[in-house]
Protein backbone atom coordinates (compact mmCIF):
# COMPACT_ATOMS: atom_id res chain seq x y z
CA UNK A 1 86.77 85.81 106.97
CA UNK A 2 90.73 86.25 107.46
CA UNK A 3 93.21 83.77 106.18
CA UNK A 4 96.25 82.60 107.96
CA UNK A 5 99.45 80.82 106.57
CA UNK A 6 99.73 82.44 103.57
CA UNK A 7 103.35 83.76 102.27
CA UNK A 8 103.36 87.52 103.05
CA UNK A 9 103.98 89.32 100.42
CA UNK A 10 102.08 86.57 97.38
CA UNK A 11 99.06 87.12 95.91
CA UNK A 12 96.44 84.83 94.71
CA UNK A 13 93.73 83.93 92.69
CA UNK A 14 90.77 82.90 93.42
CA UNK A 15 89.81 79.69 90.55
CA UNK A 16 86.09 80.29 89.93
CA UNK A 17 86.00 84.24 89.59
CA UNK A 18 89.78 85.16 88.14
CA UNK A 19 89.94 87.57 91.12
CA UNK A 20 93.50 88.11 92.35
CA UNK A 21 93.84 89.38 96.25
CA UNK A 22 97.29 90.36 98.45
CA UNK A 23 97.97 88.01 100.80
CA UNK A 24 98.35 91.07 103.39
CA UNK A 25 94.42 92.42 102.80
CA UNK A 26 93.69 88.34 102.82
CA UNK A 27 95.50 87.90 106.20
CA UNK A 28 94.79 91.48 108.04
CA UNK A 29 90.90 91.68 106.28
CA UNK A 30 90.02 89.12 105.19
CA UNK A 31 87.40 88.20 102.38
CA UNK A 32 83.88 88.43 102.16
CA UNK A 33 81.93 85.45 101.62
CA UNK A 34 78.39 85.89 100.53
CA UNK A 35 76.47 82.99 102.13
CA UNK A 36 72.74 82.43 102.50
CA UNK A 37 71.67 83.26 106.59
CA UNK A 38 71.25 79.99 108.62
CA UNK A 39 73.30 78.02 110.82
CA UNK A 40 74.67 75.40 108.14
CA UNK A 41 75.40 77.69 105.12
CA UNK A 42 79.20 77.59 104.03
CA UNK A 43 81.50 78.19 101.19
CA UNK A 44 84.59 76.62 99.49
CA UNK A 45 87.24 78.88 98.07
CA UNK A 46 89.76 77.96 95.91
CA UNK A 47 92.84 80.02 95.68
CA UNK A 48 95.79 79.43 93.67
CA UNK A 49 98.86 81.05 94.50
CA UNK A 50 100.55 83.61 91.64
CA UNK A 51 104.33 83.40 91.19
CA UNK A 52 106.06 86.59 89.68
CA UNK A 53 108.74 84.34 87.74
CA UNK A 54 106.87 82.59 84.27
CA UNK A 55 103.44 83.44 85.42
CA UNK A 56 103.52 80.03 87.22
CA UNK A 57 101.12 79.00 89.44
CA UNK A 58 101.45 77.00 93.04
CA UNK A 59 98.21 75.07 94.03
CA UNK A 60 97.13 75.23 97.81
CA UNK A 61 96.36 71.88 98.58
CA UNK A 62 97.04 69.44 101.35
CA UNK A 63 99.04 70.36 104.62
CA UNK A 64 100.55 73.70 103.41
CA UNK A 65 96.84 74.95 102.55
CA UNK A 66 95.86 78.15 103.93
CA UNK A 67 94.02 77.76 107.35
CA UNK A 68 90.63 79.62 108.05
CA UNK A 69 90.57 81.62 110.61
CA UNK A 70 86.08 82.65 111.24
């Protein structure tokens, strides 16, 4: 599943598995999401966004959230 919206060049980090993904293989690949077959299966993934400066972080929440693009 590819992402949309996300700043360019960032990378960030997904909350339940400490993986940390470019926004550029997020936006041009995508991510994998292993869900069960059916028609109603779905997933929730929460990213957090990784700042170079302090090792602060930037939550994705409300109307600047990433968009999902299926």
């Amino acid at each position: 599943m590819r992402l949309r919206g996300l700043a360019p060049k960032a990378r960030y980090r997904e909350a339940r598995t400490g993986a940390v993904h470019q926004a550029a293989v997020l936006t041009e690949y995508g991510m994998h999401l292993e869900l069960p077959p059916g028609d109603w299966s779905n997933a929730a993934v929460h990213l957090i966004r990784e700042t170079e400066a302090r090792g602060t972080r930037t939550r994705l929440t409300g109307p600047k959230a990433a968009r999902v693009t299926p």
